[in-house]
C-alpha atoms as a PDB file:
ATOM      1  CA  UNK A   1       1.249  -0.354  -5.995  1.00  0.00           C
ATOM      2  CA  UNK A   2       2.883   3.313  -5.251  1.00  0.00           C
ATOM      3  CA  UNK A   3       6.702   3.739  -5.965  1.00  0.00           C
ATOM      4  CA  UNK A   4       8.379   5.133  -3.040  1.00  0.00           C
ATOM      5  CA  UNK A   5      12.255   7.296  -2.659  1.00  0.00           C
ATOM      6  CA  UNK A   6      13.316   5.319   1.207  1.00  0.00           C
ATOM      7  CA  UNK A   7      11.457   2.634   3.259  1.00  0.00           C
ATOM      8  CA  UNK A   8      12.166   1.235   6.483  1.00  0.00           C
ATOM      9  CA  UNK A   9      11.892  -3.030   7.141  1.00  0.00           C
ATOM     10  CA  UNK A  10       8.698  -1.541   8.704  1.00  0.00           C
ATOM     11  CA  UNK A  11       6.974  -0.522   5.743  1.00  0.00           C
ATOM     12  CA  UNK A  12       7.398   3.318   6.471  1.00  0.00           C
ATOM     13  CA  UNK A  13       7.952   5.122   3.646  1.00  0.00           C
ATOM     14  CA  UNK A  14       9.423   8.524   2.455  1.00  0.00           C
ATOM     15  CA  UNK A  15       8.388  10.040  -1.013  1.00  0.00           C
ATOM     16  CA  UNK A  16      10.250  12.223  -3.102  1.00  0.00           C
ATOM     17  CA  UNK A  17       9.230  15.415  -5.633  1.00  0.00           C
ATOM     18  CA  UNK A  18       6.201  14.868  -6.947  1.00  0.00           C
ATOM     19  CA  UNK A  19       5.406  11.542  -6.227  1.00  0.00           C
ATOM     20  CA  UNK A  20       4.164  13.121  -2.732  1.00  0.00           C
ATOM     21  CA  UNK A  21       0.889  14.324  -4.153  1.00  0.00           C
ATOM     22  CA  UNK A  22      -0.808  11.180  -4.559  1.00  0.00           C
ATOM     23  CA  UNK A  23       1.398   8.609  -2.965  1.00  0.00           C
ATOM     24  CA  UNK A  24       0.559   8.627   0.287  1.00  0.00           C
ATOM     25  CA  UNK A  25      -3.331   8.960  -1.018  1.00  0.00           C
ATOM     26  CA  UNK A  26      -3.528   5.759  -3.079  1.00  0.00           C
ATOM     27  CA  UNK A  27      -1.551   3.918  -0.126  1.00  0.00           C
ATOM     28  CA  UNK A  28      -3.952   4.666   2.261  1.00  0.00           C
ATOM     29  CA  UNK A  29      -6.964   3.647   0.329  1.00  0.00           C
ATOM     30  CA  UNK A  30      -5.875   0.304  -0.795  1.00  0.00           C
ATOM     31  CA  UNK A  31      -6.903  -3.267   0.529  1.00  0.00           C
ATOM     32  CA  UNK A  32      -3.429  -4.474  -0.402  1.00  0.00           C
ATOM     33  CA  UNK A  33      -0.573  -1.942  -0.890  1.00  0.00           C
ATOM     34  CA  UNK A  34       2.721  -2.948  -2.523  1.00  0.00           C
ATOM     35  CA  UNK A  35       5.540  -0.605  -2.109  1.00  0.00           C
ATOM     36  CA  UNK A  36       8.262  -0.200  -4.935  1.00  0.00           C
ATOM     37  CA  UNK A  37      11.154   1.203  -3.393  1.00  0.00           C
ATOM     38  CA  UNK A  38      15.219   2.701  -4.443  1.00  0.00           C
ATOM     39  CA  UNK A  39      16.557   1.613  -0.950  1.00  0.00           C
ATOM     40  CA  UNK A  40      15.371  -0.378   2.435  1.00  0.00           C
ATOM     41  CA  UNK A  41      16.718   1.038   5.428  1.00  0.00           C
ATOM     42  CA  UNK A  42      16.332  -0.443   8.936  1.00  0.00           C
ATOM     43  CA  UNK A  43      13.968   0.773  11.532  1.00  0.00           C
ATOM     44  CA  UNK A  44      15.196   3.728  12.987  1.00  0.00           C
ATOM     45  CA  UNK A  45      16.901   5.355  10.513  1.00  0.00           C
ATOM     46  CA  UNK A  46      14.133   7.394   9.045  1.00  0.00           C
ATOM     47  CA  UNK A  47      13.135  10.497  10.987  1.00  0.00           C
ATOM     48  CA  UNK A  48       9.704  10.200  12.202  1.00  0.00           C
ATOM     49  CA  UNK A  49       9.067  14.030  10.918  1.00  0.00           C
ATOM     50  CA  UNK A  50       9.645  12.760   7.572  1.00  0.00           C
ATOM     51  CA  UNK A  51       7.632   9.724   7.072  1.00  0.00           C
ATOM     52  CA  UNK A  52       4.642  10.932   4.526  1.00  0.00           C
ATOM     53  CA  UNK A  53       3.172   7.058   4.710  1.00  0.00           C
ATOM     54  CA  UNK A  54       2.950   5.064   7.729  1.00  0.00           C
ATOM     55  CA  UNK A  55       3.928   1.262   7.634  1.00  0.00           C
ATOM     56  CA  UNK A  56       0.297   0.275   8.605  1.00  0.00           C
ATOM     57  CA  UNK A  57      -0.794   0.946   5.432  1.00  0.00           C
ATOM     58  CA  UNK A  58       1.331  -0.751   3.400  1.00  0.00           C
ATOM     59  CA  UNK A  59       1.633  -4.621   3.247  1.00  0.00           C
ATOM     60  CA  UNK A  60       4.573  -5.787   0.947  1.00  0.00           C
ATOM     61  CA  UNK A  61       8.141  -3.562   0.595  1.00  0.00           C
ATOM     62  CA  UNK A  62       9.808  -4.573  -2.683  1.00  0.00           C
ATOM     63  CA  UNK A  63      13.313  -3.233  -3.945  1.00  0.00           C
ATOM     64  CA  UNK A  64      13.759  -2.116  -7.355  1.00  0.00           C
ATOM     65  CA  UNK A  65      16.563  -2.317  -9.721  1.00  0.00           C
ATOM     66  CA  UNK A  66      18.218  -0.766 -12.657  1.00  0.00           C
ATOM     67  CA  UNK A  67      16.192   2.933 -11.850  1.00  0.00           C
ATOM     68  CA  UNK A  68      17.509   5.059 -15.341  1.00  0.00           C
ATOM     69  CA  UNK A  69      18.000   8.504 -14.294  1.00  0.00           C
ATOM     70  CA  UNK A  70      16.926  10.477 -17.161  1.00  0.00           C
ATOM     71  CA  UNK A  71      17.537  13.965 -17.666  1.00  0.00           C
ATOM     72  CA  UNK A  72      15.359  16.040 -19.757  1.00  0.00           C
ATOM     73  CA  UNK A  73      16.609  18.688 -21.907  1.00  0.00           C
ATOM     74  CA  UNK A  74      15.489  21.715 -23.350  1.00  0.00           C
ATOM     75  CA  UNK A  75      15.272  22.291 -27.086  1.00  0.00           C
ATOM     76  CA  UNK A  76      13.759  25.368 -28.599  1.00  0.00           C
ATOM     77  CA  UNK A  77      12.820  25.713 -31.962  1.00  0.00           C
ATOM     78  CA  UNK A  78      15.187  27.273 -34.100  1.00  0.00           C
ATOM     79  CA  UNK A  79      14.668  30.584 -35.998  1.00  0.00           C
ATOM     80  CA  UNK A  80      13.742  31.026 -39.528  1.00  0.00           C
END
């Protein structure tokens, strides 16, 4: 299973940040490759420059729900 940014109906899929370094990797390798996915787009709407996994490698496109955006602050110890 490798959580993906866009997909096409296809199965192509675009990554995001750092979910690019191993992605695309642990797609390619498995028997059976589930995609988790923030939003299906239809076929043709991707740019083929930008596709980091091919839909040949990937089996079953799922949309997820309810993604909680968390931002991460910065706290530094105070002085003493």
């Amino acid at each position: 299973m490798v959580k993906a940014w866009k997909a096409d109906k296809l199965g192509n899929l675009m990554y995001r940040k750092t979910a690019r370094n191993f992605n695309p990797l642990c797609a390619a390798a498995g028997k059976v490759t589930i995609a988790e996915v923030e939003e299906i787009v239809e076929v043709g709407e991707l740019d083929p420059d930008e596709i980091h996994t091919p839909g040949i490698y990937i089996q079953h496109v799922y949309l997820g729900e309810d993604y909680e955006k968390r931002i991460e602050r910065r706290v530094l110890k105070e002085d003493k």
